[in-house]
C-alpha atoms as a PDB file:
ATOM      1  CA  UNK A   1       9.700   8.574  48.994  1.00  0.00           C
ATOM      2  CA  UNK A   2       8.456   5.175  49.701  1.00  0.00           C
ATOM      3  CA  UNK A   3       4.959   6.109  47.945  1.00  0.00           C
ATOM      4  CA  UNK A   4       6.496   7.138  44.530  1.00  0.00           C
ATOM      5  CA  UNK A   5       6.946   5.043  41.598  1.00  0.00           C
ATOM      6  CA  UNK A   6      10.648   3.128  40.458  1.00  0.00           C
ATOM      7  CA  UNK A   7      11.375   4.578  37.957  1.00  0.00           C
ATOM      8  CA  UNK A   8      14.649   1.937  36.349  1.00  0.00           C
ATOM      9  CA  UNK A   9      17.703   3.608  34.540  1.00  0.00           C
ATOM     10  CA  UNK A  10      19.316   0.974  32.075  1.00  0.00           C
ATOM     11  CA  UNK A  11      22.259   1.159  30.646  1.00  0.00           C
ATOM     12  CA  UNK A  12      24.649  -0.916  28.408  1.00  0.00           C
ATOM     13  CA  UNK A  13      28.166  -0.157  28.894  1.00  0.00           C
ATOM     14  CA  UNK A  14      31.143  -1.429  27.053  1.00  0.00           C
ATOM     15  CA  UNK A  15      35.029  -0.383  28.181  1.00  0.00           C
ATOM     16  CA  UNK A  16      33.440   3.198  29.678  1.00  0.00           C
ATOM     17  CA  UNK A  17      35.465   3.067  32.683  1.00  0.00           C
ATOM     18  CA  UNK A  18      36.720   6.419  32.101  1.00  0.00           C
ATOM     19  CA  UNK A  19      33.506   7.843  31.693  1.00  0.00           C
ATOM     20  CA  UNK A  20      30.823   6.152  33.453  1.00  0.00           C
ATOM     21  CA  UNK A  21      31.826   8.165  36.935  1.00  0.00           C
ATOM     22  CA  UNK A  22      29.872  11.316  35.006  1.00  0.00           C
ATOM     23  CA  UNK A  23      26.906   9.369  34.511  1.00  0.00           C
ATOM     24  CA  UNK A  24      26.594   7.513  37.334  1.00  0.00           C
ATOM     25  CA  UNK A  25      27.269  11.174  39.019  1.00  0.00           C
ATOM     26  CA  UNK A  26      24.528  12.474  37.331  1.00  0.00           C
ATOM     27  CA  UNK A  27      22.035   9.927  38.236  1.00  0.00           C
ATOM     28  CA  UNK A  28      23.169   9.844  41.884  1.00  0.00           C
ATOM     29  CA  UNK A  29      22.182  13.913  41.990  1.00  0.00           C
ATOM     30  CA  UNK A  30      18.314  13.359  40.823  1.00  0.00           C
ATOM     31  CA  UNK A  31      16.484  15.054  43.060  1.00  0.00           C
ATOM     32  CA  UNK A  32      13.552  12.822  42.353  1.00  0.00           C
ATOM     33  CA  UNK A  33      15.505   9.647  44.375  1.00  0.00           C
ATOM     34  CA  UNK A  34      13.018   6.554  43.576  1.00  0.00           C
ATOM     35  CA  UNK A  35      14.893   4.724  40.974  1.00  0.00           C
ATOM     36  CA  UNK A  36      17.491   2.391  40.545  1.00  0.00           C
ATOM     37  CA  UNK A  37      20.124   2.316  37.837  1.00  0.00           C
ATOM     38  CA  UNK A  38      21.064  -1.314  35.846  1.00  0.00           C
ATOM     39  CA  UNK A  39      24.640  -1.030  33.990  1.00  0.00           C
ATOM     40  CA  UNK A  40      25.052  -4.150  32.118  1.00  0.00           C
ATOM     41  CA  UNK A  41      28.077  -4.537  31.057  1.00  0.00           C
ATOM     42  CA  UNK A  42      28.835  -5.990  27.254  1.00  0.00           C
ATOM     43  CA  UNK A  43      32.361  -7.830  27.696  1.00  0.00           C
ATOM     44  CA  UNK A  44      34.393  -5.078  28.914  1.00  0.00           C
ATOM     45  CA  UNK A  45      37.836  -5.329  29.264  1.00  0.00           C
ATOM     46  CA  UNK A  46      38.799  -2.482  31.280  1.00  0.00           C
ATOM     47  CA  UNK A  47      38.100  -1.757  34.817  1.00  0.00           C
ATOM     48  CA  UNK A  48      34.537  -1.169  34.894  1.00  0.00           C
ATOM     49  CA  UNK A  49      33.642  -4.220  37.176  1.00  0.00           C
ATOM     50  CA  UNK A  50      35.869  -2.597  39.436  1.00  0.00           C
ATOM     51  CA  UNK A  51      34.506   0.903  39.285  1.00  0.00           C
ATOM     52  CA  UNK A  52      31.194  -0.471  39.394  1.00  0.00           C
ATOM     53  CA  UNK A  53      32.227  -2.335  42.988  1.00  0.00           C
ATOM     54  CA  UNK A  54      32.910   0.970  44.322  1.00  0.00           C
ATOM     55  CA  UNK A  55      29.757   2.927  42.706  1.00  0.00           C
ATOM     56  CA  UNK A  56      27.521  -0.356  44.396  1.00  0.00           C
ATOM     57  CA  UNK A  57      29.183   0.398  47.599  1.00  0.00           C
ATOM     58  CA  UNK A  58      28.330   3.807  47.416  1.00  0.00           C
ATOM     59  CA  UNK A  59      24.668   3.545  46.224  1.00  0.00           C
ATOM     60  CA  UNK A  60      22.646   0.656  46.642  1.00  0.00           C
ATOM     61  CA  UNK A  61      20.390   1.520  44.181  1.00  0.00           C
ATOM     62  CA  UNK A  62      23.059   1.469  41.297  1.00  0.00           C
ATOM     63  CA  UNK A  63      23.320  -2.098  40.470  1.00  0.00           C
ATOM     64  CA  UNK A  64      26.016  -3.944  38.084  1.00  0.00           C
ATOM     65  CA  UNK A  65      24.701  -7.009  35.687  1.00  0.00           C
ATOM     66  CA  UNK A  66      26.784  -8.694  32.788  1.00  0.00           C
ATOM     67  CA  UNK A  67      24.757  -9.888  29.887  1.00  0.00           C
ATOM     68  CA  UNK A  68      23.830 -13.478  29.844  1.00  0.00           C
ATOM     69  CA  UNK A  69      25.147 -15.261  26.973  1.00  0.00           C
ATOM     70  CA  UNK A  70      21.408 -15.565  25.831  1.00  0.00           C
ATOM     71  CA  UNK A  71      21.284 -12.290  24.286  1.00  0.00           C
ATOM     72  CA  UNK A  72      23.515 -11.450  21.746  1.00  0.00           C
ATOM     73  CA  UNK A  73      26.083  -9.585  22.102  1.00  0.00           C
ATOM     74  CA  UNK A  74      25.858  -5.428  21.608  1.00  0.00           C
ATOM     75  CA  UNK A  75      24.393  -2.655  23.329  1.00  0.00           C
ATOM     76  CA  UNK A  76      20.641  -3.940  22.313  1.00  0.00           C
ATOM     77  CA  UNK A  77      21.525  -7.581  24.180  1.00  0.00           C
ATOM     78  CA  UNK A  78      22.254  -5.508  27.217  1.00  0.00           C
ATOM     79  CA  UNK A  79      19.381  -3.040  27.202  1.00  0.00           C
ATOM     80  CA  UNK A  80      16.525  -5.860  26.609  1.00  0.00           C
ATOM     81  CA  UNK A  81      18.328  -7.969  29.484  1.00  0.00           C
ATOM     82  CA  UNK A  82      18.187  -4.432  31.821  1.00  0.00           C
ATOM     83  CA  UNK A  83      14.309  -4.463  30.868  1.00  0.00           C
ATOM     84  CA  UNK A  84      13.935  -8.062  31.394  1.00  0.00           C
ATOM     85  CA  UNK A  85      15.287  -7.960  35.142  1.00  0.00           C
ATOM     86  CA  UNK A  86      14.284  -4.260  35.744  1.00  0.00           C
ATOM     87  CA  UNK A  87      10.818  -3.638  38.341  1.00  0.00           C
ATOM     88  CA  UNK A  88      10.646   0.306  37.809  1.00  0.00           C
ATOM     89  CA  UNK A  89       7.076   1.725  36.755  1.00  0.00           C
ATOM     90  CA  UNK A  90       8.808   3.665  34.370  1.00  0.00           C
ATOM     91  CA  UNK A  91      11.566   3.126  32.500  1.00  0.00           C
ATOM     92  CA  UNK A  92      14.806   5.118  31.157  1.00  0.00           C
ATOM     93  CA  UNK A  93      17.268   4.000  28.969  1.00  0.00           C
ATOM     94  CA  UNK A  94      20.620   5.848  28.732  1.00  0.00           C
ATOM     95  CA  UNK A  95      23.934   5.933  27.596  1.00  0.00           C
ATOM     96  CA  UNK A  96      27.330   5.048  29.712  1.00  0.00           C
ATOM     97  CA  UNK A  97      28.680   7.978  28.203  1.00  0.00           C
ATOM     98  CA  UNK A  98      26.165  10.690  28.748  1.00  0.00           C
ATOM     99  CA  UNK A  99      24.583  13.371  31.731  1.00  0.00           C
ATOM    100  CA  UNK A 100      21.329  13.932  33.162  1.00  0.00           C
ATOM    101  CA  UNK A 101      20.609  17.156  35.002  1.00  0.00           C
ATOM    102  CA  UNK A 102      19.152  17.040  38.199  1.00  0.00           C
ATOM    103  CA  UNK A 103      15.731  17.795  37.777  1.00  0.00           C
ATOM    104  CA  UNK A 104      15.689  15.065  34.682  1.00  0.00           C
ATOM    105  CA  UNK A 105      13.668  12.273  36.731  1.00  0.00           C
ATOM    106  CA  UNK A 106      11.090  14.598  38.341  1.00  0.00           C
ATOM    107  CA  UNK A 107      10.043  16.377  35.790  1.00  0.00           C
ATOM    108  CA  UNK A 108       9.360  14.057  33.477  1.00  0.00           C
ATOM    109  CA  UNK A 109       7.194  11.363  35.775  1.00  0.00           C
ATOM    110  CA  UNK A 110       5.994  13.991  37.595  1.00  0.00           C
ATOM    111  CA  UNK A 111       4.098  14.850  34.450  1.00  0.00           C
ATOM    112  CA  UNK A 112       3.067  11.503  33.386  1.00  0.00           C
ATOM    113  CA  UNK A 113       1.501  11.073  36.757  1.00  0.00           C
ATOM    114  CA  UNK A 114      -0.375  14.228  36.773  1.00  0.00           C
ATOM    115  CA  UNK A 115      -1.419  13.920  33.137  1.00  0.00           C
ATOM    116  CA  UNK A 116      -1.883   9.787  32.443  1.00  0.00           C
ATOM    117  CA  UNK A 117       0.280  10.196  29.225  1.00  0.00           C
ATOM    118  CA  UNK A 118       2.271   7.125  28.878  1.00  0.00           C
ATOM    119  CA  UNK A 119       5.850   8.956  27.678  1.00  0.00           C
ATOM    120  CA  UNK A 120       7.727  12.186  28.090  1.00  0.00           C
ATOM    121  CA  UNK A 121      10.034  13.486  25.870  1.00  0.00           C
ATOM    122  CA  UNK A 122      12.234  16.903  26.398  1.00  0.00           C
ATOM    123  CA  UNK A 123      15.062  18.773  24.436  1.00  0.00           C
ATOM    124  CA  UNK A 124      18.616  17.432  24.558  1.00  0.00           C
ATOM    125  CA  UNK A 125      22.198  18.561  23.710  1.00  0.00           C
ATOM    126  CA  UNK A 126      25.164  17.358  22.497  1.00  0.00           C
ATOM    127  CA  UNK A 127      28.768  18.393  23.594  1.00  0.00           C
ATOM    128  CA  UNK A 128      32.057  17.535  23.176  1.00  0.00           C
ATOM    129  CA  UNK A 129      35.018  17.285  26.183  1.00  0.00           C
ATOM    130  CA  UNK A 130      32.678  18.245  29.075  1.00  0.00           C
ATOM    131  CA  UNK A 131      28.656  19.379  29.044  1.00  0.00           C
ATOM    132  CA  UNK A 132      30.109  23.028  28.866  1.00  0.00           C
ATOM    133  CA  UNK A 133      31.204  22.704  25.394  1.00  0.00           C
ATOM    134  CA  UNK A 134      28.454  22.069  23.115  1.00  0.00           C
ATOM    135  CA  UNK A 135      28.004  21.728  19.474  1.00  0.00           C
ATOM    136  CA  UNK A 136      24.766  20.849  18.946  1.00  0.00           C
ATOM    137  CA  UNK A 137      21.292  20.885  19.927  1.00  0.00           C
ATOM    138  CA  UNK A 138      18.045  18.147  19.194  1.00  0.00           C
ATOM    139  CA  UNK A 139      15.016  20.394  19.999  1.00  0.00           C
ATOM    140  CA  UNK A 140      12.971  19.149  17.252  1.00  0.00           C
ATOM    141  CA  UNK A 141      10.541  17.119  19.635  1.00  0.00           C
ATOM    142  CA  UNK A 142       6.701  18.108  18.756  1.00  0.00           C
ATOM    143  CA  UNK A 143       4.385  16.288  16.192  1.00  0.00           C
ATOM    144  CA  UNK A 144       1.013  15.477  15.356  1.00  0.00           C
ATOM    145  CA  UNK A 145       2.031  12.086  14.103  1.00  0.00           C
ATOM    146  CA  UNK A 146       5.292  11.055  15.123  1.00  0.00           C
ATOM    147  CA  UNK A 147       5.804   7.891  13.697  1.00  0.00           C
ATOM    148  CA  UNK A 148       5.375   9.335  10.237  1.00  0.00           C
ATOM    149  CA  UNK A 149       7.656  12.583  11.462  1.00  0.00           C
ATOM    150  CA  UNK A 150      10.235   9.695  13.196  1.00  0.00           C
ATOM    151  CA  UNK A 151      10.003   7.278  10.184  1.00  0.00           C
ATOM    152  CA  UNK A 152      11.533  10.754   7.722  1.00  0.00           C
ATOM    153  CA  UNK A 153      13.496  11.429  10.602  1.00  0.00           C
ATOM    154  CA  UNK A 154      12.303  14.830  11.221  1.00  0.00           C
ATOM    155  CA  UNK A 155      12.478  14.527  14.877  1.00  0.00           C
ATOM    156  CA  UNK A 156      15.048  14.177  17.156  1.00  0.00           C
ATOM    157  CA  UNK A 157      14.209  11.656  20.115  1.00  0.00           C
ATOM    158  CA  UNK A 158      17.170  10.660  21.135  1.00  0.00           C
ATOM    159  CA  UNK A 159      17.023   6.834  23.211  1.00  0.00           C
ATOM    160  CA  UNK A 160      18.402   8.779  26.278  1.00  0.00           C
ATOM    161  CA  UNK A 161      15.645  10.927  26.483  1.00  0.00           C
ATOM    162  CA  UNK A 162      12.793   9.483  27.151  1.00  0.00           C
ATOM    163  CA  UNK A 163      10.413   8.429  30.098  1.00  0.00           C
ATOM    164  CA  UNK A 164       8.332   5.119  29.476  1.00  0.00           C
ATOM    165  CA  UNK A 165       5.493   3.582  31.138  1.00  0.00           C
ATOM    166  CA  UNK A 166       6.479  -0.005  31.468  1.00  0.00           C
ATOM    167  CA  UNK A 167       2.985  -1.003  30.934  1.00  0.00           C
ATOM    168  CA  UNK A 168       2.606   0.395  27.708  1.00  0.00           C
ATOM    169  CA  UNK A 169       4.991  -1.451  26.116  1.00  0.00           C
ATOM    170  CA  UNK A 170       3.682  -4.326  27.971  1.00  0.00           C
ATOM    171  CA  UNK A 171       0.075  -3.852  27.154  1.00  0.00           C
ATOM    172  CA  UNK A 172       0.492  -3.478  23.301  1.00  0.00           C
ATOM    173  CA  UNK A 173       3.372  -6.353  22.905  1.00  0.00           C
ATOM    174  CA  UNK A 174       6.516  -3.584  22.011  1.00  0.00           C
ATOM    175  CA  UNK A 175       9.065  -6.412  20.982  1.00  0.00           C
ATOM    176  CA  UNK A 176      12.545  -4.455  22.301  1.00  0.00           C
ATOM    177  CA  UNK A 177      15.680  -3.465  20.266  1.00  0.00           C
ATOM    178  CA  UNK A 178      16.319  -5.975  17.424  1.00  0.00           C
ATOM    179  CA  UNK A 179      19.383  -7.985  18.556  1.00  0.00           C
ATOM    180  CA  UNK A 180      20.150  -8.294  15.261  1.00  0.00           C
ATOM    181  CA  UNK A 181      21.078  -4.411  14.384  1.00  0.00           C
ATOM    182  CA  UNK A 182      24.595  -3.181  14.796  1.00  0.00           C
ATOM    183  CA  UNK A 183      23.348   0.695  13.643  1.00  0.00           C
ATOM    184  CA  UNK A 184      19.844   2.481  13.651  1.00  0.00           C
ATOM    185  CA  UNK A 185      18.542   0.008  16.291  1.00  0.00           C
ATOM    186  CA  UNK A 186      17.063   3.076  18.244  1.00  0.00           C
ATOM    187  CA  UNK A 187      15.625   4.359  15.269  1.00  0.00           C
ATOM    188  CA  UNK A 188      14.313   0.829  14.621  1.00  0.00           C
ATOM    189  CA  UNK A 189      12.674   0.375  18.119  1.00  0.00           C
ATOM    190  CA  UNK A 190      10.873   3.868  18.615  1.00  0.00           C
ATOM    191  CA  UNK A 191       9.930   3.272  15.495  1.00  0.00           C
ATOM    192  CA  UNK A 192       7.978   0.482  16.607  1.00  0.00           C
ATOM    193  CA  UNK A 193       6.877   2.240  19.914  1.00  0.00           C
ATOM    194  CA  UNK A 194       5.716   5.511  17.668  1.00  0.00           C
ATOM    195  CA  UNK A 195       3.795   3.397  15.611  1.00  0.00           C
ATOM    196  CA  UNK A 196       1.304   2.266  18.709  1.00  0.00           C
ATOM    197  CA  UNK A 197       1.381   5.851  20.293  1.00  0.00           C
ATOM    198  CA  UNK A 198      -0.852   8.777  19.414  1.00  0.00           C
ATOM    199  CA  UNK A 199       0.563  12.001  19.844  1.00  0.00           C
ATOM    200  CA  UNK A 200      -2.107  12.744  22.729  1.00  0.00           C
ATOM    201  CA  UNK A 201      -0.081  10.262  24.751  1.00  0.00           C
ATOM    202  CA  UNK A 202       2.910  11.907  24.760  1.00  0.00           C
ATOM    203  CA  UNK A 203       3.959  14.653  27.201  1.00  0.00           C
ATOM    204  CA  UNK A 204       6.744  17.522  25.537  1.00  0.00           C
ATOM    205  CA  UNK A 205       9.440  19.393  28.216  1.00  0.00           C
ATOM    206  CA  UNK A 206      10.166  22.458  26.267  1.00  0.00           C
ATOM    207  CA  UNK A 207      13.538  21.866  27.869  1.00  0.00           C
ATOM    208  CA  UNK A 208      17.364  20.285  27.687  1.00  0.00           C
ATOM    209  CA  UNK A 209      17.924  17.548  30.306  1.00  0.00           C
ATOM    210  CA  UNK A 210      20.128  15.655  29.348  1.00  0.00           C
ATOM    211  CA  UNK A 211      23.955  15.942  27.468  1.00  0.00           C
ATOM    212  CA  UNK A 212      24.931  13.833  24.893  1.00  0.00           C
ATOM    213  CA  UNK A 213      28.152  13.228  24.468  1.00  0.00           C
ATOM    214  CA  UNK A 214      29.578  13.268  20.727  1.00  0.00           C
ATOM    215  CA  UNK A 215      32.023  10.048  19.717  1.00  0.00           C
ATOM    216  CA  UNK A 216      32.304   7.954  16.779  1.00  0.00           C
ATOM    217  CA  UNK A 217      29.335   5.132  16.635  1.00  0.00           C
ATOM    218  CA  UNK A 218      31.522   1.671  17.517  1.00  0.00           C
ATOM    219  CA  UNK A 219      30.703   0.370  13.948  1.00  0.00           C
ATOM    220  CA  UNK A 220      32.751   3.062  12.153  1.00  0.00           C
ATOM    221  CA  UNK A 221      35.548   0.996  12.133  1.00  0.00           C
ATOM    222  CA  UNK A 222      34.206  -0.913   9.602  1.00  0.00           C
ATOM    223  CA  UNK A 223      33.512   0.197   5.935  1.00  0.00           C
ATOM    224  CA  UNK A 224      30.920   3.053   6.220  1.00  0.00           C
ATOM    225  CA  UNK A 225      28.874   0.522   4.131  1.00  0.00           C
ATOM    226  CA  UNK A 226      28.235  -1.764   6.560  1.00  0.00           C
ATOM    227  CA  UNK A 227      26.683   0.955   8.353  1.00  0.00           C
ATOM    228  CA  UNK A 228      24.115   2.174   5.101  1.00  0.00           C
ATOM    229  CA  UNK A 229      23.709  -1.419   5.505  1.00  0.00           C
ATOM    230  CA  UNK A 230      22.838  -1.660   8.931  1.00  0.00           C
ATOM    231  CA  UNK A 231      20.054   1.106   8.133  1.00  0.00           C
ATOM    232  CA  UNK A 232      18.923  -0.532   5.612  1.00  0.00           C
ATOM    233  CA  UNK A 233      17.986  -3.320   7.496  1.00  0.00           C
ATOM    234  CA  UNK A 234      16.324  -1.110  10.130  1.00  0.00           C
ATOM    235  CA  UNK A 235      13.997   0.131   7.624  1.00  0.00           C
ATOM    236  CA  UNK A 236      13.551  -3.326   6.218  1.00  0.00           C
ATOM    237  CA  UNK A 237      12.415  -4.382   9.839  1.00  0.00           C
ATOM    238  CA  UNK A 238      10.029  -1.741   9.701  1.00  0.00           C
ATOM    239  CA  UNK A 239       8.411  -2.502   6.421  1.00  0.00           C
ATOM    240  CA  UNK A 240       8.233  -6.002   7.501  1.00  0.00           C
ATOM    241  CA  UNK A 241       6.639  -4.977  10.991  1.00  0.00           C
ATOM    242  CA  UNK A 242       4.122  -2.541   9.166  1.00  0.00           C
ATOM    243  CA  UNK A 243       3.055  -5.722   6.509  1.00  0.00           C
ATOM    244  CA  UNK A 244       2.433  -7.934   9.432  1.00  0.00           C
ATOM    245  CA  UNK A 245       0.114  -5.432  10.813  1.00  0.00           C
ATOM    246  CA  UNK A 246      -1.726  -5.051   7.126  1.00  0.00           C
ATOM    247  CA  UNK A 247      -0.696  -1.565   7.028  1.00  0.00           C
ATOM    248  CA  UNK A 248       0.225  -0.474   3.424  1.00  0.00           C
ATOM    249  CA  UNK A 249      -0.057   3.052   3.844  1.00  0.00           C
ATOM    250  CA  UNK A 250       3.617   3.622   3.821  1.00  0.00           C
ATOM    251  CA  UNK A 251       4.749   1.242   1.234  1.00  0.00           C
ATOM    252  CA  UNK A 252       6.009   4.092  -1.450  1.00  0.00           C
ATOM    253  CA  UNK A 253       8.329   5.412   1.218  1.00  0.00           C
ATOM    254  CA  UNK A 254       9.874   2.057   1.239  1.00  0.00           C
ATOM    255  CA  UNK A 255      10.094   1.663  -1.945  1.00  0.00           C
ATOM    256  CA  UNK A 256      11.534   4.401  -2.972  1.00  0.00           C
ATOM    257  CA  UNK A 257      14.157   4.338  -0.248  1.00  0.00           C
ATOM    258  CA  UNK A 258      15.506   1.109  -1.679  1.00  0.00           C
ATOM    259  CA  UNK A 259      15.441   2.056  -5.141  1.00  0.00           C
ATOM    260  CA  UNK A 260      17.823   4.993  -4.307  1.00  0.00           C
ATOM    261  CA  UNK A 261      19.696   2.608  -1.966  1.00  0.00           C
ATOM    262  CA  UNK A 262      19.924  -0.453  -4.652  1.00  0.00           C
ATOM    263  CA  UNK A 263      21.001   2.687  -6.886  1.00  0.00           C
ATOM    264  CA  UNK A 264      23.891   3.563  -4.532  1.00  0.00           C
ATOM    265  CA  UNK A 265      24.779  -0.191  -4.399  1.00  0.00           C
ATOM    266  CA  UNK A 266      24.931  -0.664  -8.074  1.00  0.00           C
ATOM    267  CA  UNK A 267      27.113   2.457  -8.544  1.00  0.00           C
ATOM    268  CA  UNK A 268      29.415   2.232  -5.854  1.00  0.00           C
ATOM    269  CA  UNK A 269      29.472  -1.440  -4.167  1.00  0.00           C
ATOM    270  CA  UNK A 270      28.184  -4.319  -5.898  1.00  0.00           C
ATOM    271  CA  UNK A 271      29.464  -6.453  -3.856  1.00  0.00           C
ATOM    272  CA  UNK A 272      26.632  -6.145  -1.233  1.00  0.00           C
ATOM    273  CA  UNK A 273      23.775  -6.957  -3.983  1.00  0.00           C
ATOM    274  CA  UNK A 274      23.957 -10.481  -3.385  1.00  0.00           C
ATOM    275  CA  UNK A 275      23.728  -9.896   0.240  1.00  0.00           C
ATOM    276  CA  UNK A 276      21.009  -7.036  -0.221  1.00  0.00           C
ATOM    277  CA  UNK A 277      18.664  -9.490  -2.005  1.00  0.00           C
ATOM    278  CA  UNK A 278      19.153 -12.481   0.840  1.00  0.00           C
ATOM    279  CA  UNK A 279      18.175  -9.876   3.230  1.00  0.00           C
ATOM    280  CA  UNK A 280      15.028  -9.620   0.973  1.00  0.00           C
ATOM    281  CA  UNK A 281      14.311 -12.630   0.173  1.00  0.00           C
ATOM    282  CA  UNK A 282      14.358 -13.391   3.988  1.00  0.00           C
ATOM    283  CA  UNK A 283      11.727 -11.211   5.069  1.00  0.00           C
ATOM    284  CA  UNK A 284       9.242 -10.630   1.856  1.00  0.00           C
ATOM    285  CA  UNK A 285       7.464 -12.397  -0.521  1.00  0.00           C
ATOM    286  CA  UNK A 286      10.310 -14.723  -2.014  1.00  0.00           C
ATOM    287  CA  UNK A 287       8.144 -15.001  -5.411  1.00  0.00           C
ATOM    288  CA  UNK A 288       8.675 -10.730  -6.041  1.00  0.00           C
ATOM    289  CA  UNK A 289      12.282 -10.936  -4.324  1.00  0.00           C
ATOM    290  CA  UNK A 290      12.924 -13.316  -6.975  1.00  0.00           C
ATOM    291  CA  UNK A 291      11.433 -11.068  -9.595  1.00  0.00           C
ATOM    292  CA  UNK A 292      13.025  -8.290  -9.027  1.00  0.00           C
ATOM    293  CA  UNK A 293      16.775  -9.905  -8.765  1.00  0.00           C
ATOM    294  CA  UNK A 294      16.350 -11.308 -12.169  1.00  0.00           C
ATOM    295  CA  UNK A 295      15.395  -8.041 -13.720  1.00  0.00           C
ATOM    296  CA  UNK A 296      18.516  -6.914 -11.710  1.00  0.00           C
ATOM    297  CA  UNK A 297      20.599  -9.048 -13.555  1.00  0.00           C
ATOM    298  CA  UNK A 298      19.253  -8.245 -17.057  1.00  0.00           C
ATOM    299  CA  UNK A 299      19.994  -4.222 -16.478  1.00  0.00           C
ATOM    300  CA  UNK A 300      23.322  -5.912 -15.400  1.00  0.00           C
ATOM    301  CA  UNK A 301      23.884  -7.476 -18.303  1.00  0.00           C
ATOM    302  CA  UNK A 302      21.965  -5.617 -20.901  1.00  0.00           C
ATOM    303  CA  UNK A 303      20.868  -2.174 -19.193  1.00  0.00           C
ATOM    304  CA  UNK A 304      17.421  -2.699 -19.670  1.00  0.00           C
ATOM    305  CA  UNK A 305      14.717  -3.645 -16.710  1.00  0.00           C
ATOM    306  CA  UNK A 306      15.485  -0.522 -14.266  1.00  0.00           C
ATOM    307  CA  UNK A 307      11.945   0.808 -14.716  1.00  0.00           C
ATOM    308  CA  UNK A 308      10.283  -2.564 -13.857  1.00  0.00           C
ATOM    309  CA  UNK A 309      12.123  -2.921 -10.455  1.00  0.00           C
ATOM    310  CA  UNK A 310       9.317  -2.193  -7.721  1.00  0.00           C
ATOM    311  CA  UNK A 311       9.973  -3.427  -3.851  1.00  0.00           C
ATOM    312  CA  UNK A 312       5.889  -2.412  -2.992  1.00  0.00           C
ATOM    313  CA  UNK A 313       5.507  -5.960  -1.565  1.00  0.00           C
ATOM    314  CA  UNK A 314       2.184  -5.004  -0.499  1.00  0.00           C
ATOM    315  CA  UNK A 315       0.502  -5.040  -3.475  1.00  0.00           C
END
């Protein structure tokens, strides 16, 4: 045991008291036993400090953290500080919610050790009640270019799923979830991470290990437009990530995305234009963001313009 590599489980938990005994369960029956598991909890108000007491007690390896008021507040504050004080090799992020099977750990580092590929990724499914009743299944996991495949969202790679090398995202500067996402933050980070991985480097388990469970994402309780919103700024992240890296190849994708998205705004909730175009003006060229608001207004106003608005800020 001693000679195999940590691999660190982090997860961000929030009033889970009631189901974090399932995970934690889960975890406790790997058989592959050299890892240790970082809850971090976000503020909760139930009794999961006390049910974490018990689960430290019973395994020293499970270990409970609350986040520091230096990251923000959220399930991304608390995964990035369960990165910053984790020492595994390898490196798991999960859900306070969800279930590993046994066999979840070993077989995925045992086949990043025997093949030097720096993650694993694997099937997954999603149930409601208890892993017996499910309702879905992600299997759409292979690709011979998976950030193109991940940016149009034609795979499934759920944040539970996979196995990391920690010095990957080390060795080519990954910057971790964006603090500043309340939706689409997972999308927004492998995003990132499938941007600086070719698909050689990634090891597929033609297999489910792990069960998502199915609830309502915290920020439904909002307008569901804060949530388009939210994505929005994901993608807006990622345009700005791909311009600081001089890569225009993907600029029409983003373009056209917020055309159809400034169209949905327009038709159904001006009232986030203003703070569409701030978002804008933050990140891009404030000259074109400028540009393209004005000719905003005149369709406003007269309904001409539309075919002049163009968000390809890396022309």
């Amino acid at each position: 045991m001693n000679n195999q590599p940590l691999i660190s489980i982090i997860i961000p938990t929030y009033n889970r008291a009631n189901l974090l005994p399932e995970t934690l369960d889960s975890i406790i029956a790997q058989t592959y036993q050299s890892w240790e598991c970082l809850v971090i909890d976000d503020g909760s108000t139930d009794d999961t400090e006390g049910l974490m007491k018990i689960y430290s007690q019973k395994d020293s390896r499970i270990k409970f953290h609350k986040r520091p008021k230096n990251y923000k507040a959220g399930g991304n504050g608390a995964r990035n500080y369960g990165f910053d004080i984790s020492k595994g090799e390898y490196l798991n992020w999960f859900d306070s919610d969800d279930v590993m099977i046994p066999e979840k750990l070993s077989l995925q580092v045992s086949r990043l050790i025997n093949s030097n590929k720096i993650i694993s990724i694997s099937k997954a499914v999603m149930f409601e009640k208890d892993i017996h009743t499910i309702v879905s299944y992600h299997n759409k996991i292979k690709s011979e270019d998976y950030f193109i495949d991940f940016l149009n969202q034609n795979l499934t790679v759920l944040t539970q799923v996979p196995l990391i090398k920690r010095e990957f995202i080390k060795n080519n500067n990954i910057q971790l979830f964006n603090e500043n996402l309340k939706a689409a933050q997972e999308w927004e980070f492998f995003s990132r991470l499938f941007y600086v991985t070719n698909h050689n480097d990634v090891d597929i388990i033609d297999k489910e290990t792990v069960y998502i469970r199915k609830h309502q994402n915290s920020i439904t309780r909002n307008s569901n437009f804060n949530r388009e919103f939210e994505y929005y700024k994901a993608r807006a992240y990622i345009k700005e990530f791909l311009l600081y890296r001089g890569d225009k190849r993907y600029q029409k994708f983003f373009n056209d995305y917020n055309k159809l998205f400034l169209e949905n705004l327009l038709r159904t909730d001006k009232s986030y234009l203003l703070r569409f175009f701030k978002f804008e003006y933050k990140l891009f060229n404030k000259i074109q963001v400028i540009k393209i608001f004005l000719i905003i207004q005149l369709f406003l106003y007269t309904g001409k313009g539309k075919s002049k608005i163009n968000f390809n800020y890396g022309k």
